[in-house]
PDB file of N, CA and C in Angstrom:
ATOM      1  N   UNK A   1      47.436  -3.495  -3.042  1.00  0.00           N
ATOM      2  CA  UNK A   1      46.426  -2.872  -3.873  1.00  0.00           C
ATOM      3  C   UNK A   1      45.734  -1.734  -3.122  1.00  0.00           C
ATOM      4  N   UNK A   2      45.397  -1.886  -2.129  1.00  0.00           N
ATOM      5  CA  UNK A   2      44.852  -1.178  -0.764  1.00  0.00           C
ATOM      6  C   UNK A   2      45.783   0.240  -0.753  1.00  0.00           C
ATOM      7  N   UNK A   3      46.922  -0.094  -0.812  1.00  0.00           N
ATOM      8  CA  UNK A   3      48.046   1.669  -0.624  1.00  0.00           C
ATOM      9  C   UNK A   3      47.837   1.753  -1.865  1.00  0.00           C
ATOM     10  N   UNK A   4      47.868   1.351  -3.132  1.00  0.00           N
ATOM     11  CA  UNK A   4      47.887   1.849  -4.130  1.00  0.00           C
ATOM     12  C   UNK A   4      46.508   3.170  -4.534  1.00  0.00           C
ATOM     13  N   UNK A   5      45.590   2.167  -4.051  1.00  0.00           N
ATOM     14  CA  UNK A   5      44.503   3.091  -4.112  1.00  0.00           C
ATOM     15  C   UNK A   5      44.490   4.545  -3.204  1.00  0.00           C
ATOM     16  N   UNK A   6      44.919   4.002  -2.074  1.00  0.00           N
ATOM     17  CA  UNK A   6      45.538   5.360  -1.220  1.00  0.00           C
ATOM     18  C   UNK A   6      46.232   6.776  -2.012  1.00  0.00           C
ATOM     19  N   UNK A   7      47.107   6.126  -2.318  1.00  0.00           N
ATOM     20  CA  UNK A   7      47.645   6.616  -3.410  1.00  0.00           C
ATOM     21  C   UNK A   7      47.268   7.845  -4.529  1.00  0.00           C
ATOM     22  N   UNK A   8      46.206   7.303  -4.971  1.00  0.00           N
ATOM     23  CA  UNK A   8      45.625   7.596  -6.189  1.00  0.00           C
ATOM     24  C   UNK A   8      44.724   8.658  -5.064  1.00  0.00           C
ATOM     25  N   UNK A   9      44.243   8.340  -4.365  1.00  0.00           N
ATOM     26  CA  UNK A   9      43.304   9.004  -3.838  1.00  0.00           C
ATOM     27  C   UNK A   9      43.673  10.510  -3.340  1.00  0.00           C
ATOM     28  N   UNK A  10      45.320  10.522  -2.897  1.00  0.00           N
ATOM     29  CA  UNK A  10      46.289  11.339  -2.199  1.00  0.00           C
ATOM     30  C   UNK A  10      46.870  12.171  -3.087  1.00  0.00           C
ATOM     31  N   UNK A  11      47.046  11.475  -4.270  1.00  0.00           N
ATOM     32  CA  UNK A  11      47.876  12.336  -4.848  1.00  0.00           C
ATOM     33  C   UNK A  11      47.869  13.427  -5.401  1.00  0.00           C
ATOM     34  N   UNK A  12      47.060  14.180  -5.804  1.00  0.00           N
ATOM     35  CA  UNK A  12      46.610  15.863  -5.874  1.00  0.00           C
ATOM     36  C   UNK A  12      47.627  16.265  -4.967  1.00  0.00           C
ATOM     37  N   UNK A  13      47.153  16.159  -4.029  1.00  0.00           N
ATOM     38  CA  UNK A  13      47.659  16.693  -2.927  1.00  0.00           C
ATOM     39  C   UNK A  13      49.020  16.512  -2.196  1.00  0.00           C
ATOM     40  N   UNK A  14      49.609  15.567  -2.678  1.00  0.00           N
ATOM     41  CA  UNK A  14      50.560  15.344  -2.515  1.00  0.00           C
ATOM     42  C   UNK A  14      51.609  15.761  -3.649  1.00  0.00           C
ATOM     43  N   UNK A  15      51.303  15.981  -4.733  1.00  0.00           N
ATOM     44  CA  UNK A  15      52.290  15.807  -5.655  1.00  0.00           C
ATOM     45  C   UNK A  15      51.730  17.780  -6.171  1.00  0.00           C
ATOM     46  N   UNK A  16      50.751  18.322  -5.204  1.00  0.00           N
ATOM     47  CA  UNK A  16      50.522  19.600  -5.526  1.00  0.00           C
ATOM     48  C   UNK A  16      49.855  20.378  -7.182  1.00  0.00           C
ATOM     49  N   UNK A  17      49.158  19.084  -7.447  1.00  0.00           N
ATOM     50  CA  UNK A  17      48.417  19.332  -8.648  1.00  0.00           C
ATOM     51  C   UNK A  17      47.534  20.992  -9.079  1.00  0.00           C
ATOM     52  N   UNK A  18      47.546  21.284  -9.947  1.00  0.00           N
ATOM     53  CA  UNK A  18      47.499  22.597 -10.665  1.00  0.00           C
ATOM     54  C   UNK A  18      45.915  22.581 -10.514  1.00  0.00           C
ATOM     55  N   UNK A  19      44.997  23.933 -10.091  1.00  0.00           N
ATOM     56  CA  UNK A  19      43.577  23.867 -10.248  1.00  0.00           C
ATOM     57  C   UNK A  19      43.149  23.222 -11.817  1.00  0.00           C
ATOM     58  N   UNK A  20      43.895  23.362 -12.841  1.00  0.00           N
ATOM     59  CA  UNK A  20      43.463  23.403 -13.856  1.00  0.00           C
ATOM     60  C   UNK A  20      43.579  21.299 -14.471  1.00  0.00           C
ATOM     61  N   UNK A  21      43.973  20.950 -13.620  1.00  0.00           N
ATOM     62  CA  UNK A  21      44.522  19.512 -13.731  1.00  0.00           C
ATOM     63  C   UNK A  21      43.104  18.402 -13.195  1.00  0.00           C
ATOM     64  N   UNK A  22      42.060  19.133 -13.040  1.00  0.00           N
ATOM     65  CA  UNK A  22      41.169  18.698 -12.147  1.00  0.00           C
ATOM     66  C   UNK A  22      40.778  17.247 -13.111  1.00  0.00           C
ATOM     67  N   UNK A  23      40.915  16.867 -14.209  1.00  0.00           N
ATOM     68  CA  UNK A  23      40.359  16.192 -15.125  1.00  0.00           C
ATOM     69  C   UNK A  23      41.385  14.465 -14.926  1.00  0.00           C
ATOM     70  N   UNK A  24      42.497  14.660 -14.577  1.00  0.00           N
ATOM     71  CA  UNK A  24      43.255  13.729 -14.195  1.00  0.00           C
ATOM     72  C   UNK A  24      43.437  13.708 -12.268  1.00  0.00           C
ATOM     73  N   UNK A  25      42.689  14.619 -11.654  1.00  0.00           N
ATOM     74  CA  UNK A  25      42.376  14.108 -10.477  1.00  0.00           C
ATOM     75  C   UNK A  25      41.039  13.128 -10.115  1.00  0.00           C
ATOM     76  N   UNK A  26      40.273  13.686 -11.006  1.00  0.00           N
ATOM     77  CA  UNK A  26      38.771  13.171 -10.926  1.00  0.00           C
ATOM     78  C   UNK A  26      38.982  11.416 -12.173  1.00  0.00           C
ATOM     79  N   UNK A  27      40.017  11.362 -12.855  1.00  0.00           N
ATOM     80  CA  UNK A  27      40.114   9.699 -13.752  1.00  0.00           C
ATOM     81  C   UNK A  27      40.739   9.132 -12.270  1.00  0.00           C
ATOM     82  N   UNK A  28      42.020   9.450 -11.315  1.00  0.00           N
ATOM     83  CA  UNK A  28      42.894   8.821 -10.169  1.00  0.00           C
ATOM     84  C   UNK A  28      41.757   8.730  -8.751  1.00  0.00           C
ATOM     85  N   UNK A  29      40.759   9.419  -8.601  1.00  0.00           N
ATOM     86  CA  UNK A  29      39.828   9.206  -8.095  1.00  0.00           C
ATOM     87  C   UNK A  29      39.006   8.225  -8.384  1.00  0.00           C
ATOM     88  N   UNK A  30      38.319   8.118  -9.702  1.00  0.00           N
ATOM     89  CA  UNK A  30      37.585   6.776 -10.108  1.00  0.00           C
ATOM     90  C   UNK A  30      38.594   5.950 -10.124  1.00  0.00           C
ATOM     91  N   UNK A  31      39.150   5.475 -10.493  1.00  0.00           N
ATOM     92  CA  UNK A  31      40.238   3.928 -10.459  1.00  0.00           C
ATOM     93  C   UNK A  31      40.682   3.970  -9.203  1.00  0.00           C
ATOM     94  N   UNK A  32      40.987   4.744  -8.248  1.00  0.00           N
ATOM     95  CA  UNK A  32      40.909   4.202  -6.906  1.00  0.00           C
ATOM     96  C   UNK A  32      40.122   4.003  -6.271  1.00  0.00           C
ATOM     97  N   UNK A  33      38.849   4.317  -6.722  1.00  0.00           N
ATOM     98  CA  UNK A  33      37.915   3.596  -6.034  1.00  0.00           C
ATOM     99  C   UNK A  33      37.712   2.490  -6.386  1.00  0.00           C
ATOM    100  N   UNK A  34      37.637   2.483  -7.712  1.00  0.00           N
ATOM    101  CA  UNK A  34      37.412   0.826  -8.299  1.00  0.00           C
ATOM    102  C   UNK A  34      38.795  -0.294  -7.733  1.00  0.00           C
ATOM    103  N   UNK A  35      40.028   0.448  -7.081  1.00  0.00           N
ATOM    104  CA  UNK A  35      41.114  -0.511  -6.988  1.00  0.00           C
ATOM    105  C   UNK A  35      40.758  -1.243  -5.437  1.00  0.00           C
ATOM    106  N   UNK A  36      40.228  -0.023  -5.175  1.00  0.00           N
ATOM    107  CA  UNK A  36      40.115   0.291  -3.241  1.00  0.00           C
ATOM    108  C   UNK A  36      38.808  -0.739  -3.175  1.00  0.00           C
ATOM    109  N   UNK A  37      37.770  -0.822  -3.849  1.00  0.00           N
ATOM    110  CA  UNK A  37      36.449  -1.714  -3.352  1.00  0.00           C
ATOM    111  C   UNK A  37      37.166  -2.972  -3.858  1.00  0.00           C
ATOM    112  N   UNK A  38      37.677  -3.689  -5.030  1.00  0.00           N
ATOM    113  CA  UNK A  38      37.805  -4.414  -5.563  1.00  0.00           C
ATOM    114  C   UNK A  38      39.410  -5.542  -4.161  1.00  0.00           C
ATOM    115  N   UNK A  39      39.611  -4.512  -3.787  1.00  0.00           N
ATOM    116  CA  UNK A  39      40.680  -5.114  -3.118  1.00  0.00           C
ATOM    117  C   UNK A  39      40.117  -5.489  -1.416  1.00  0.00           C
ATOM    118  N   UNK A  40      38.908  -4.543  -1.236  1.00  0.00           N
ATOM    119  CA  UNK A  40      38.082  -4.812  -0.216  1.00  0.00           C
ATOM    120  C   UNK A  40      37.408  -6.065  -0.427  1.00  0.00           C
ATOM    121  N   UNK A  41      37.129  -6.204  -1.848  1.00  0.00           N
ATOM    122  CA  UNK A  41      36.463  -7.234  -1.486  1.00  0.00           C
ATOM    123  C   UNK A  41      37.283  -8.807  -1.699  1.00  0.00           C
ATOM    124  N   UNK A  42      38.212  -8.736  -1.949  1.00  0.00           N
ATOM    125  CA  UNK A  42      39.442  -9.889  -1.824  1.00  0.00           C
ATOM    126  C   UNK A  42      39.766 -10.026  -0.772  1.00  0.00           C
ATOM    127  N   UNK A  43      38.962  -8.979   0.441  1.00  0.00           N
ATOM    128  CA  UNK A  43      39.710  -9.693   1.997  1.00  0.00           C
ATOM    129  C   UNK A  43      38.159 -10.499   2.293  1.00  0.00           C
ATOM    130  N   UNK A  44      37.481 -10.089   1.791  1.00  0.00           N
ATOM    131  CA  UNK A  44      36.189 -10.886   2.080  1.00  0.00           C
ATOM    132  C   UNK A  44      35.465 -12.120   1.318  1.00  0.00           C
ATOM    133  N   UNK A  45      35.972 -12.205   0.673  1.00  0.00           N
ATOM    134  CA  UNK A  45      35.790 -13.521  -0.546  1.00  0.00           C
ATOM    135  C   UNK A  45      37.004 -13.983  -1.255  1.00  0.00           C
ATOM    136  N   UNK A  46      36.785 -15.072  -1.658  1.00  0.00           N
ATOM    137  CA  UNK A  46      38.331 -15.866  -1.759  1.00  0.00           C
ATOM    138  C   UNK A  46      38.567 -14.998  -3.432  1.00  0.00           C
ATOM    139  N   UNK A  47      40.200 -14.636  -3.362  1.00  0.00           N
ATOM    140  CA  UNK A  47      40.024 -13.942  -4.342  1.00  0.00           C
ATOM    141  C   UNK A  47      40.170 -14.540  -5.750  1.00  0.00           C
ATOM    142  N   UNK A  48      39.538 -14.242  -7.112  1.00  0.00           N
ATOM    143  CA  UNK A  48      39.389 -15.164  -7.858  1.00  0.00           C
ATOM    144  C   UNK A  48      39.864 -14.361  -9.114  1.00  0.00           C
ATOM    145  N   UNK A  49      39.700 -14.502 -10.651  1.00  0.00           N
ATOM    146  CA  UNK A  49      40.762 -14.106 -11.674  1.00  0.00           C
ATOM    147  C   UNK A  49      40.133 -12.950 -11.849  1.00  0.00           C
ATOM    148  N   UNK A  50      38.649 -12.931 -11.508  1.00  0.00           N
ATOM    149  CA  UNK A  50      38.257 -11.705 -12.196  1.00  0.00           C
ATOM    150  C   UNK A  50      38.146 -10.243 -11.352  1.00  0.00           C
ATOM    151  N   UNK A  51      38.404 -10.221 -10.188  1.00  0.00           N
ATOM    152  CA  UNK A  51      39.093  -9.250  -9.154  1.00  0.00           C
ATOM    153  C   UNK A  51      40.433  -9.040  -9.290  1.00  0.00           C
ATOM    154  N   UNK A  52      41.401 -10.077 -10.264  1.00  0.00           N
ATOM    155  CA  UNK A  52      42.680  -9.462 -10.718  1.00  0.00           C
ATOM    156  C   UNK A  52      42.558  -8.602 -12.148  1.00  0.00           C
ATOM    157  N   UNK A  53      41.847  -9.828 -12.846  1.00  0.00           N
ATOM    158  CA  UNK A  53      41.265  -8.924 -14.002  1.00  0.00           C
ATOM    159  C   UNK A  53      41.135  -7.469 -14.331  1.00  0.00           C
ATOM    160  N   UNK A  54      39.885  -7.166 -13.230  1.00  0.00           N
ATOM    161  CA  UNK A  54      39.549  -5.964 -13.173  1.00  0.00           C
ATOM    162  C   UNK A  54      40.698  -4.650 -12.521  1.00  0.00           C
ATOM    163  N   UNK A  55      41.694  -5.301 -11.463  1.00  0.00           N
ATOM    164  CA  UNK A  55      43.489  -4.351 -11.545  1.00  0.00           C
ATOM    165  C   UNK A  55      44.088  -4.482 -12.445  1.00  0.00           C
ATOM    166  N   UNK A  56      44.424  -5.124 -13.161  1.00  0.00           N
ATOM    167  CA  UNK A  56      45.153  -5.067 -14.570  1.00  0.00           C
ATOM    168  C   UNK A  56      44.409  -4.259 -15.459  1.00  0.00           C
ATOM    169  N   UNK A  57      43.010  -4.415 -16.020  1.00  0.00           N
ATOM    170  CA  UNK A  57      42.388  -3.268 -16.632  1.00  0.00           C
ATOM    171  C   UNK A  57      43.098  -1.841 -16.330  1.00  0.00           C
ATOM    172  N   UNK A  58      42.597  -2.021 -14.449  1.00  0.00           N
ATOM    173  CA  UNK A  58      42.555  -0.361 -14.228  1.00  0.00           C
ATOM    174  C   UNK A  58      44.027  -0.037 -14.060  1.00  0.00           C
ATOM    175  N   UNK A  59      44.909  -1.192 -14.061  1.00  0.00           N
ATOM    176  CA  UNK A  59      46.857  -0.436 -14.013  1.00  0.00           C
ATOM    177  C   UNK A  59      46.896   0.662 -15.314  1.00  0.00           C
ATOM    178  N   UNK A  60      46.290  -0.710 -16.566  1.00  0.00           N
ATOM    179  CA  UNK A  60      46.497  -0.424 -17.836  1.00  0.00           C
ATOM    180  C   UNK A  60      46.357   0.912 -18.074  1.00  0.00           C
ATOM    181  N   UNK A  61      45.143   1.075 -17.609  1.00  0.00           N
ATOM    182  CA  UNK A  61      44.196   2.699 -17.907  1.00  0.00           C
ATOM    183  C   UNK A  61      45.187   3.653 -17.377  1.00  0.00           C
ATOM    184  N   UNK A  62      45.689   3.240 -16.003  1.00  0.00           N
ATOM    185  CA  UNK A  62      46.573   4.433 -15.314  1.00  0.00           C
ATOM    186  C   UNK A  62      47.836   4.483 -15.843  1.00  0.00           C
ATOM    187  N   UNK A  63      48.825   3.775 -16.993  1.00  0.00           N
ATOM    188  CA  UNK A  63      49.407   3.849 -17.582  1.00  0.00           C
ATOM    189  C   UNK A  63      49.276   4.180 -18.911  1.00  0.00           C
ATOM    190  N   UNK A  64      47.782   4.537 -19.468  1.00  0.00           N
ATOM    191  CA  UNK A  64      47.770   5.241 -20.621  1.00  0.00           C
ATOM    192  C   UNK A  64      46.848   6.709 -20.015  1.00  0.00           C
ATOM    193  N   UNK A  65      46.433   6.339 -18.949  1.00  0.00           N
ATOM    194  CA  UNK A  65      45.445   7.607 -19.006  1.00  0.00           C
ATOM    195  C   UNK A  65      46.181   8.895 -19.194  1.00  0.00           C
ATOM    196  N   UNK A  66      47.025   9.607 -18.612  1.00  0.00           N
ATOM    197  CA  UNK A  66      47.584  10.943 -18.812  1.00  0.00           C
ATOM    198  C   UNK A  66      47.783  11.351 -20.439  1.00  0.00           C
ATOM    199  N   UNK A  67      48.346  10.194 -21.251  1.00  0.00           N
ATOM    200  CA  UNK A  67      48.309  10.423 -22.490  1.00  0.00           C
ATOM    201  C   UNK A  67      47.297  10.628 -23.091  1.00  0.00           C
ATOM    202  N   UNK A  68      45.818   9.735 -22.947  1.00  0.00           N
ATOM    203  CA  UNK A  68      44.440   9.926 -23.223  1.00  0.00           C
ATOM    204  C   UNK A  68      43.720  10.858 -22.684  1.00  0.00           C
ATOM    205  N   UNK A  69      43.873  11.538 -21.469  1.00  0.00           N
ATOM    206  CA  UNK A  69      43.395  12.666 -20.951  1.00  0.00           C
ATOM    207  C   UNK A  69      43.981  13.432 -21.750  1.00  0.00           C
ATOM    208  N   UNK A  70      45.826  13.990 -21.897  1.00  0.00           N
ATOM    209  CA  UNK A  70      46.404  14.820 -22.287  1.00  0.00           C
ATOM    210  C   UNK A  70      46.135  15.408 -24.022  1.00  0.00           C
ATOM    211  N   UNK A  71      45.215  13.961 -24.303  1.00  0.00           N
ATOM    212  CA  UNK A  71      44.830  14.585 -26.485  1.00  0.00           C
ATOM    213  C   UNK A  71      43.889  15.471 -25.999  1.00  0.00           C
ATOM    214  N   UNK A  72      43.103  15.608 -24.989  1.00  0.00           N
ATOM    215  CA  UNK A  72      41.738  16.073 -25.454  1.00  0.00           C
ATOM    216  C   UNK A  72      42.219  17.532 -24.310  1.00  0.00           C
ATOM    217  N   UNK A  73      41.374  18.252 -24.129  1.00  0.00           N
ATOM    218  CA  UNK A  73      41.816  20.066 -24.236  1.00  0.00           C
ATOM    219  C   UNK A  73      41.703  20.660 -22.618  1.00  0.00           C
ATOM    220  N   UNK A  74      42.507  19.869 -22.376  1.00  0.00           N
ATOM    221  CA  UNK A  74      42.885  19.309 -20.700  1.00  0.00           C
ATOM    222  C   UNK A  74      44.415  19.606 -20.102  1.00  0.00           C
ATOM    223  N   UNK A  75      44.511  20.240 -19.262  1.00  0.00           N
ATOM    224  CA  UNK A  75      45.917  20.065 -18.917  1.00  0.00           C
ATOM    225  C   UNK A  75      46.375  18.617 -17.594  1.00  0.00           C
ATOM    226  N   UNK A  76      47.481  18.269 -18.169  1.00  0.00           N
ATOM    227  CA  UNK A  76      47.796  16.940 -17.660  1.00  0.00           C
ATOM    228  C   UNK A  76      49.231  17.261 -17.077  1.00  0.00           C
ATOM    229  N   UNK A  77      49.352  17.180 -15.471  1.00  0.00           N
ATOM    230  CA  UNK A  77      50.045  18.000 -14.746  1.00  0.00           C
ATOM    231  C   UNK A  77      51.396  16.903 -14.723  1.00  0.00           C
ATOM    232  N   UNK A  78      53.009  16.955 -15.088  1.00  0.00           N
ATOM    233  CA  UNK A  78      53.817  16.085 -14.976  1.00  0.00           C
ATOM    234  C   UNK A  78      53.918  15.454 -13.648  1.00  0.00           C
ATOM    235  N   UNK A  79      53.399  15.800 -12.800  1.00  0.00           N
ATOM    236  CA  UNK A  79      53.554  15.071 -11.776  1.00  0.00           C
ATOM    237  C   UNK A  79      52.448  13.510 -11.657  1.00  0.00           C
ATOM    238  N   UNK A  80      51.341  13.945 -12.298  1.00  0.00           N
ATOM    239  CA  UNK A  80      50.521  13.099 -12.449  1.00  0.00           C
ATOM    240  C   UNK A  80      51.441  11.743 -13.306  1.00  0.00           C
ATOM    241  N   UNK A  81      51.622  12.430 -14.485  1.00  0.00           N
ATOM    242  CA  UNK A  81      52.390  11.368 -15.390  1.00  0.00           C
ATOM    243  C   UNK A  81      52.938  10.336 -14.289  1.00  0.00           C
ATOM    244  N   UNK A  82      53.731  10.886 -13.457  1.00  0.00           N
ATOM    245  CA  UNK A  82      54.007   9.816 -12.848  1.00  0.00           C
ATOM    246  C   UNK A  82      54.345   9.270 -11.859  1.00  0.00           C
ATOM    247  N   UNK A  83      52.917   9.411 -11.083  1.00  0.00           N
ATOM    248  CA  UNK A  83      52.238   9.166 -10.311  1.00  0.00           C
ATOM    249  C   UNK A  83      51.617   7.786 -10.716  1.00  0.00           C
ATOM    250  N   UNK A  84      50.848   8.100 -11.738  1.00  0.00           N
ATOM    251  CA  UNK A  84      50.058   7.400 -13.025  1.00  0.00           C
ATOM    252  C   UNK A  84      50.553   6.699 -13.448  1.00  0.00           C
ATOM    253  N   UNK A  85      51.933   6.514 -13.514  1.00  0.00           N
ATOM    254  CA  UNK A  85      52.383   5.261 -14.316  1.00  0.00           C
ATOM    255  C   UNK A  85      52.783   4.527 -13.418  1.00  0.00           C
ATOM    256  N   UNK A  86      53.715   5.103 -12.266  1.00  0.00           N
ATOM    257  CA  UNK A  86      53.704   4.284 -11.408  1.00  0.00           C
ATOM    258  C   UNK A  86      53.175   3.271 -10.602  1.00  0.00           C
ATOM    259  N   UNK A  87      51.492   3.926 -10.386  1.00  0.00           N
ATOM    260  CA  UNK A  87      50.493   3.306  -9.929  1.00  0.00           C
ATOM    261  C   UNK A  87      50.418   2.118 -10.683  1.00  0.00           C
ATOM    262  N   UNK A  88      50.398   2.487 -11.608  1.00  0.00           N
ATOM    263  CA  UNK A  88      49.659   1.558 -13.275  1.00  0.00           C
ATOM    264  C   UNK A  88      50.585  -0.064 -12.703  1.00  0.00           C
ATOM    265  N   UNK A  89      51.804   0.897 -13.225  1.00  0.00           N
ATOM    266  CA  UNK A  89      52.633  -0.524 -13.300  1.00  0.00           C
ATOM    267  C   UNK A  89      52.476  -1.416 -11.839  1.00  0.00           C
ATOM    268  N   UNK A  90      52.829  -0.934 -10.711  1.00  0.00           N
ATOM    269  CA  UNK A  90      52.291  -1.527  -9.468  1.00  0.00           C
ATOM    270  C   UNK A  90      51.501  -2.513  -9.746  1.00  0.00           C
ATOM    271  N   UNK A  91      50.210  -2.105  -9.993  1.00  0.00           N
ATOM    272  CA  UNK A  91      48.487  -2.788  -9.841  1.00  0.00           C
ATOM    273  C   UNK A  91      48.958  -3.957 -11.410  1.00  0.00           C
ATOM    274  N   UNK A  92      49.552  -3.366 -12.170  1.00  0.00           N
ATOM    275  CA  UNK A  92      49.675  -4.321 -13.527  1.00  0.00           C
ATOM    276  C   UNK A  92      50.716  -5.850 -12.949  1.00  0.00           C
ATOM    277  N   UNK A  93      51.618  -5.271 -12.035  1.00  0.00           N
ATOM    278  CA  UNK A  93      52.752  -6.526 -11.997  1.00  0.00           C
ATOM    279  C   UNK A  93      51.828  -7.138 -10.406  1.00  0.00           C
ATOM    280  N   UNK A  94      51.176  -6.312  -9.627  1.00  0.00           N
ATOM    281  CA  UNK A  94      50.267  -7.491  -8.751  1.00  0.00           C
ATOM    282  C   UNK A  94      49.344  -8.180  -9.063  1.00  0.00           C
ATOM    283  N   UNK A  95      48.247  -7.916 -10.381  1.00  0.00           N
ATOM    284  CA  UNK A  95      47.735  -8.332 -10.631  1.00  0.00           C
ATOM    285  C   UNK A  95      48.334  -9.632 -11.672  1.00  0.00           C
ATOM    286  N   UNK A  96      49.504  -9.681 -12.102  1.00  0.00           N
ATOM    287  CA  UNK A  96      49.818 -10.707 -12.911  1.00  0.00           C
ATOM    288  C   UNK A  96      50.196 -11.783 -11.990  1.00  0.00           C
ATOM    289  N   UNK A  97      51.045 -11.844 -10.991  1.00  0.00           N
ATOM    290  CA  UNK A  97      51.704 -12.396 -10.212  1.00  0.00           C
ATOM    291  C   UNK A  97      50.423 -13.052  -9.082  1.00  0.00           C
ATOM    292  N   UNK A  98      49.275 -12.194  -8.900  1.00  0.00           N
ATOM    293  CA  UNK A  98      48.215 -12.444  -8.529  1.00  0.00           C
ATOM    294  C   UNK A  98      47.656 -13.943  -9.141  1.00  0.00           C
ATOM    295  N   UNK A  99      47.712 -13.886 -10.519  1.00  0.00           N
ATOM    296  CA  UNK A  99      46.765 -13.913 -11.758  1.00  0.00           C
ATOM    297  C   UNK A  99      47.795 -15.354 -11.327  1.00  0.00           C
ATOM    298  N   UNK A 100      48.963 -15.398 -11.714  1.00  0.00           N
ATOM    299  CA  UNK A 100      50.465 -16.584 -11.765  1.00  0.00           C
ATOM    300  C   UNK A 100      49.877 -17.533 -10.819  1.00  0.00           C
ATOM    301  N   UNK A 101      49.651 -16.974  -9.741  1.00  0.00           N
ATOM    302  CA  UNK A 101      49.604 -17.735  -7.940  1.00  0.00           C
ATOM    303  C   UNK A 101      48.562 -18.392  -8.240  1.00  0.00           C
ATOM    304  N   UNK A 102      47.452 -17.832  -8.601  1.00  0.00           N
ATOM    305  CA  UNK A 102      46.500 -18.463  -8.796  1.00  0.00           C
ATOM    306  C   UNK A 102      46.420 -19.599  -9.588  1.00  0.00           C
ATOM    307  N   UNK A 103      46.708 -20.015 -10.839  1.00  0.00           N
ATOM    308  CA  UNK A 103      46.880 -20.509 -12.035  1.00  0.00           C
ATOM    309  C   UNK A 103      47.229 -21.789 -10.980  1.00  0.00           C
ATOM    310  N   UNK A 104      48.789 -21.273 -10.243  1.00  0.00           N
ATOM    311  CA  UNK A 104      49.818 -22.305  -9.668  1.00  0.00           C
ATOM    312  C   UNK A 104      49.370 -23.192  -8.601  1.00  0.00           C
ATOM    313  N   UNK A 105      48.583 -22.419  -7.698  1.00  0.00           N
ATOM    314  CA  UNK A 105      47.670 -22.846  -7.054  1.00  0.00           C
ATOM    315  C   UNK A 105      46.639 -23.883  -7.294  1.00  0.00           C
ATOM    316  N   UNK A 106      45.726 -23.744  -8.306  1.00  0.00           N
ATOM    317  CA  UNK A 106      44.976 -24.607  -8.452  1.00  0.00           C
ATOM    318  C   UNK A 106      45.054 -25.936  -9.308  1.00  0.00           C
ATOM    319  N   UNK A 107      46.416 -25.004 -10.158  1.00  0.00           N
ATOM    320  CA  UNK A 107      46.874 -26.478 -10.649  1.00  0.00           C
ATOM    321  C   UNK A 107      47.685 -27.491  -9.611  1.00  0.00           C
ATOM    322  N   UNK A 108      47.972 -27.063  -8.771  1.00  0.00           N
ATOM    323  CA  UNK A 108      48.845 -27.931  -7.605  1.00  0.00           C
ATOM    324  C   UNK A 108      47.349 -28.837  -6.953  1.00  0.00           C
ATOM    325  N   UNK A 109      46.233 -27.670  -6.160  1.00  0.00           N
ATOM    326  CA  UNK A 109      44.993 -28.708  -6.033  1.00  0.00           C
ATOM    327  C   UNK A 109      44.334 -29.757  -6.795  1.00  0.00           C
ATOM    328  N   UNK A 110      44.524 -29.618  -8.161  1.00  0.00           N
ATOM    329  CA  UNK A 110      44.146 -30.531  -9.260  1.00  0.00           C
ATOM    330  C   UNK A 110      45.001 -31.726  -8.777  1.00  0.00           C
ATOM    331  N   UNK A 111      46.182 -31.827  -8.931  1.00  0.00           N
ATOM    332  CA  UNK A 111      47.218 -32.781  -9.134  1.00  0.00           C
ATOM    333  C   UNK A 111      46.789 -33.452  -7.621  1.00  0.00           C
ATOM    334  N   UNK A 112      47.183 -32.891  -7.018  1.00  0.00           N
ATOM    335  CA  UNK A 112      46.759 -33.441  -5.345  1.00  0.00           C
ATOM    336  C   UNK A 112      45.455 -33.790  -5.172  1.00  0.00           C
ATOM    337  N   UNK A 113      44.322 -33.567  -5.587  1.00  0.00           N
ATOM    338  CA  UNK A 113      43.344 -34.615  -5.978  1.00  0.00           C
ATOM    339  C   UNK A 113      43.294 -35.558  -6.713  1.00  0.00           C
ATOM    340  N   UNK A 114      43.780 -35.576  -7.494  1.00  0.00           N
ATOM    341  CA  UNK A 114      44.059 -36.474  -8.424  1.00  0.00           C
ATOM    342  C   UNK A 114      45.087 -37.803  -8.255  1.00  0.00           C
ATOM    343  N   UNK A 115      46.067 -37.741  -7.201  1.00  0.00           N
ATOM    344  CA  UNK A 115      46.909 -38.230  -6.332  1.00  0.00           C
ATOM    345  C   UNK A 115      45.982 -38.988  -5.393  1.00  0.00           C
ATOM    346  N   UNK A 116      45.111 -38.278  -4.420  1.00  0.00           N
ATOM    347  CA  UNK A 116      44.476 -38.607  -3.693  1.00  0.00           C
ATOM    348  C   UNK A 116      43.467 -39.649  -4.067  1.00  0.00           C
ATOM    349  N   UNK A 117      42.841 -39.571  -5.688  1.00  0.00           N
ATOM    350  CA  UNK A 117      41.643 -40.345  -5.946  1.00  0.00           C
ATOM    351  C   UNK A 117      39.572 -39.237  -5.650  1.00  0.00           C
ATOM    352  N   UNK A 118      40.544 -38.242  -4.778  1.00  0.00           N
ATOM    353  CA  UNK A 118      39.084 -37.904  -4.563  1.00  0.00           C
ATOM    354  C   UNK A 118      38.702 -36.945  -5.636  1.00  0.00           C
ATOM    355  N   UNK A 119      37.248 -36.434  -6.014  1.00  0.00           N
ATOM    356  CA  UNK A 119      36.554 -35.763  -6.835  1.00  0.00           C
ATOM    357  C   UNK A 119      37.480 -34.375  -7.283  1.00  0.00           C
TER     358      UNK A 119
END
């Protein structure tokens, strides 16, 4: 999640975005920040559904955003496209598999307490 946000953060510049594209640098800027704190804070607190939650939102967004930027009177640079989707899908299939582990996880602690007798 951590490179992804990198990513997002880099990519203007990497993928040589157009002055006029500034509107889909400044949406890959906000969602990497939101990917980049949100993943900061999963090394510091145990991570829980709604810190996956909130990457799946923001994959989603980065897999529709170029199209939703691109209605309104904006130029939306092809490189972004997909950049943007790429990202998207990334953060969408970690956050599910995230989302899976978890589920699997605690249903395994259930059972194994429950085995055990304790609370």
């Amino acid at each position: 999640m951590l490179l992804s946000a990198v990513v997002l953060f880099v990519a203007p510049w990497i993928a040589g975005y157009p002055d006029t594209a500034k509107d889909a640098h400044r949406n890959e800027l906000g969602v990497g920040m939101v990917v980049f704190f949100t993943a900061l804070a999963r090394f510091f607190r145990y991570p829980g559904k709604w810190s996956d939650l909130v990457v799946l939102v923001a994959g989603a967004w980065m897999i529709a955003s170029p199209w939703a930027i691109g209605r309104q009177s904006t130029e939306v640079f092809d490189g972004a496209q997909v950049i943007d989707v790429a990202v998207g899908i990334v953060l969408m299939v970690l956050a599910i598999v995230s989302l899976l582990l978890l589920g699997l996880t605690r249903g395994y602690d259930e059972k194994r307490k429950a085995e055990e007798g304790g609370p």
